[in-house]
Protein backbone atom coordinates (compact mmCIF):
# COMPACT_ATOMS: atom_id res chain seq x y z
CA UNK A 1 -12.08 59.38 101.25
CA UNK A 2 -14.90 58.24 99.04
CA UNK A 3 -13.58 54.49 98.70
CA UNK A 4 -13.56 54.74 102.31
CA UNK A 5 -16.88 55.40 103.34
CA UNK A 6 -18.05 53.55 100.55
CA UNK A 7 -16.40 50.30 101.78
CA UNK A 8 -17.15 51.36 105.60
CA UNK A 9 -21.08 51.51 104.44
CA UNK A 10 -20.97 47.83 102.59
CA UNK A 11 -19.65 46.11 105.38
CA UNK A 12 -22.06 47.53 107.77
CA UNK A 13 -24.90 46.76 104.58
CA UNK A 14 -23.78 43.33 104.41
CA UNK A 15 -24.23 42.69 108.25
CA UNK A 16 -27.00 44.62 109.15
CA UNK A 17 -29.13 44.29 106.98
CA UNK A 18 -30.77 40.97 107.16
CA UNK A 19 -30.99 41.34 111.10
CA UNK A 20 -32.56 44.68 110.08
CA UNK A 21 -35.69 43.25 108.27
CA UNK A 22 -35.63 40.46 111.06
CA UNK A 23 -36.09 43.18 113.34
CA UNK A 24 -39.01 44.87 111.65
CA UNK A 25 -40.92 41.56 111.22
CA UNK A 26 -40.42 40.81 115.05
CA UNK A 27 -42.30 44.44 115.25
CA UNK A 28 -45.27 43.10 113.16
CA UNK A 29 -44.62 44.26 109.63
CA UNK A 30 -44.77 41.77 106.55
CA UNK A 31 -41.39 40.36 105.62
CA UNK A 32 -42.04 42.80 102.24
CA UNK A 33 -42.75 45.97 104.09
CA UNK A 34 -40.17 45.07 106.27
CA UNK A 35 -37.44 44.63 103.67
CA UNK A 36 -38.55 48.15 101.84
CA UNK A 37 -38.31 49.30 104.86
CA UNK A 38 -34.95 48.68 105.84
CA UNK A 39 -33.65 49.18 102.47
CA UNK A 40 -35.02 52.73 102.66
CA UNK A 41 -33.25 53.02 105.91
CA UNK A 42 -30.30 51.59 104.46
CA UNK A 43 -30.66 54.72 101.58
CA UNK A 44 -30.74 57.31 104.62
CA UNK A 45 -27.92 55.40 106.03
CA UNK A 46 -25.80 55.86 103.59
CA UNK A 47 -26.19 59.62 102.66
CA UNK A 48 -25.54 60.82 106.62
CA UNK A 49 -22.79 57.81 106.87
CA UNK A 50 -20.15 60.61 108.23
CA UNK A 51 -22.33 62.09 111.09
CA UNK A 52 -23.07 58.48 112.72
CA UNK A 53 -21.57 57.46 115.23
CA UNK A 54 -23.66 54.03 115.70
CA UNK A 55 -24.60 52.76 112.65
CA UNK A 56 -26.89 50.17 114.34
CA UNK A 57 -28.63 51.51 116.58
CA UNK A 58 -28.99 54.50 114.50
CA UNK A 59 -30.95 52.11 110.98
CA UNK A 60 -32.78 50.46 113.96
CA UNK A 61 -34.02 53.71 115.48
CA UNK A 62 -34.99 55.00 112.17
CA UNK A 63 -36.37 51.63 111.03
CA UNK A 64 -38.34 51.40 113.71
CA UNK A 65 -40.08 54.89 114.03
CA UNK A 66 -40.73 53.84 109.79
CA UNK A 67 -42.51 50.99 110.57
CA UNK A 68 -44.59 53.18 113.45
CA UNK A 69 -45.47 55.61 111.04
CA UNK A 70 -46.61 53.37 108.23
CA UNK A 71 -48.65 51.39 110.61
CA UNK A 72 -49.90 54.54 111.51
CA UNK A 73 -50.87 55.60 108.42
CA UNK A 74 -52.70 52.42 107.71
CA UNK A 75 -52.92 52.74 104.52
CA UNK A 76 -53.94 49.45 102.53
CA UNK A 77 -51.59 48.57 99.26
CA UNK A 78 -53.38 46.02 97.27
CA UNK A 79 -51.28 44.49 94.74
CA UNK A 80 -52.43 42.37 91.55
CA UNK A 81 -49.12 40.47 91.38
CA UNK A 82 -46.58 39.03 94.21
CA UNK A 83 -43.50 42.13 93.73
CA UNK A 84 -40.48 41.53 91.80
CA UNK A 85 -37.51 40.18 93.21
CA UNK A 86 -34.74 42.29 94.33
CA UNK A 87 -31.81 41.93 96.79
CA UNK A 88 -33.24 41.03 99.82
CA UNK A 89 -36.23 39.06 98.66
CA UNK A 90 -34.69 36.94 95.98
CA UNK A 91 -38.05 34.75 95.74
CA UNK A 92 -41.12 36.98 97.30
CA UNK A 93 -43.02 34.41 96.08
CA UNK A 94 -41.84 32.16 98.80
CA UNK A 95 -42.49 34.34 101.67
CA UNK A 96 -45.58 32.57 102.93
CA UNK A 97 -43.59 29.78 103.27
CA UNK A 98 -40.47 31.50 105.22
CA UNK A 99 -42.91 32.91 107.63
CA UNK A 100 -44.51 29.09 108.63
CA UNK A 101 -41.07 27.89 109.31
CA UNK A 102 -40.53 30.74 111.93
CA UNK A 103 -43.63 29.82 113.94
CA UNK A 104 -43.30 32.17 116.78
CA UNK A 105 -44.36 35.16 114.51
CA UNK A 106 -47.67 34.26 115.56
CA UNK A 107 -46.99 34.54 118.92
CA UNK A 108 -45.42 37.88 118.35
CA UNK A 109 -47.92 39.28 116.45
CA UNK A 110 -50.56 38.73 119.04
CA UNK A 111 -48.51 41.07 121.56
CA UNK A 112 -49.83 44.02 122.36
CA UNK A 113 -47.25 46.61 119.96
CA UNK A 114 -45.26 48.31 122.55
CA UNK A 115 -44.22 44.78 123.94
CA UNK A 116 -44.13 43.41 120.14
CA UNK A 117 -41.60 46.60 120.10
CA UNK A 118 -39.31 46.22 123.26
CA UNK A 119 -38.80 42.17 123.08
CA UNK A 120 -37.96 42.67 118.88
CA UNK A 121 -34.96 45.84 119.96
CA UNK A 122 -34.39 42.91 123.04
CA UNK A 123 -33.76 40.16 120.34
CA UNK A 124 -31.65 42.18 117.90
CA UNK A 125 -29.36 42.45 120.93
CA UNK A 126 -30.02 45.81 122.92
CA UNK A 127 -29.96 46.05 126.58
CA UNK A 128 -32.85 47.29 128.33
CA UNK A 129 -30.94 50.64 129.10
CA UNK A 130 -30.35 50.77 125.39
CA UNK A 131 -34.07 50.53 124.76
CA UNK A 132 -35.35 52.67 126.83
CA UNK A 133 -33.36 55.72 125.58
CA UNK A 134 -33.82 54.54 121.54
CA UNK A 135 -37.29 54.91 122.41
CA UNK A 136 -37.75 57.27 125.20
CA UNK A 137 -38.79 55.17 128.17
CA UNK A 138 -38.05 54.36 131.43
CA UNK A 139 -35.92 51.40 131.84
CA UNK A 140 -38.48 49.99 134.46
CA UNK A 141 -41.42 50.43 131.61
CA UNK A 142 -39.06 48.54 129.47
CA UNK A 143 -38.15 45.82 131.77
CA UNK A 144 -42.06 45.43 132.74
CA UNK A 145 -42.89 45.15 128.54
CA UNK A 146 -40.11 42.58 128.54
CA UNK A 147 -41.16 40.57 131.52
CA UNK A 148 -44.93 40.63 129.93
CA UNK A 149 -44.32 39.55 126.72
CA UNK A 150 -41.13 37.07 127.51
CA UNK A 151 -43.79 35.44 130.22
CA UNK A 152 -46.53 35.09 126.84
CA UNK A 153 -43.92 34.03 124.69
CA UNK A 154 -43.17 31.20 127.41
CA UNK A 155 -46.89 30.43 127.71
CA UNK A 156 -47.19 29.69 123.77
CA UNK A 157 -43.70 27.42 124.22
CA UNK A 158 -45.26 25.52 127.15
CA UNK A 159 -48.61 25.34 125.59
CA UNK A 160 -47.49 24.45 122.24
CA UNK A 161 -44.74 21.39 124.12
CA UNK A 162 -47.93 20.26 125.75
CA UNK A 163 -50.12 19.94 122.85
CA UNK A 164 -47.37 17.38 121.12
């Protein structure tokens, strides 16, 4: 039984977890908060693994309302050094450079959050419907956030093609 859900739980690890932090850093949060983030949801995960019926919507759902709290919080964490590596940031050093090469994070990041939120659960691959009951909307609020920040998202494309 054991083996089980231990090999059940690393599968789902193995695939989820990347698109996990992806997630979180489509929300707004650094690619190191993000990744503590989702490992800590990964933790959770892992200890309820019998009462879940969907894994990923459940480590998004959790994920997410983590990320709203420790914005929430606001609390600053100055650090003297860049952190070690671990698992899911082999070189942390080399996250300034990661985030350049995905140049619509700017773009994201300038979204008012609850759109920032909807179009990042939209681009992990959850309906609208989905959405709206992970976090307690309407789906027409969640369509209108989507419509909003899809039409800024195509302003920056358009604006961005016609500055080339």
């Amino acid at each position: 039984m054991r083996q089980a859900k231990d090999e059940a739980f690393s599968a789902f690890y193995r695939t989820a977890v990347g698109p996990l932090v992806g997630f979180l850093v489509n929300q707004g949060a650094s690619v190191h908060i993000a990744a503590d983030i989702a490992q800590d949801t990964m933790a959770a995960a892992y200890q309820r693994w019998e009462d879940i019926e969907h894994p990923r919507a459940w480590a998004h759902t959790v994920a997410s309302r983590a990320l709203v709290r420790k914005i929430a919080s606001a609390e600053e964490q100055p650090v003297e050094q860049v952190p070690e590596p671990t698992s899911l940031l082999a070189h942390p050093d080399a996250i300034a450079e990661w985030e350049t090469r995905h140049d619509l994070l700017p773009v994201l990041r300038s979204l008012p959050p609850r759109q920032r939120q909807v179009l990042a659960w939209a681009l992990a691959g959850f309906t609208p419907a989905e959405i709206a009951q992970h976090l307690g909307m309407t789906d027409d609020a969640v369509r209108a956030s989507l419509y909003k920040a899809r039409r800024t998202v195509a302003e920056f494309l358009k604006e961005r093609e016609e500055g080339q």
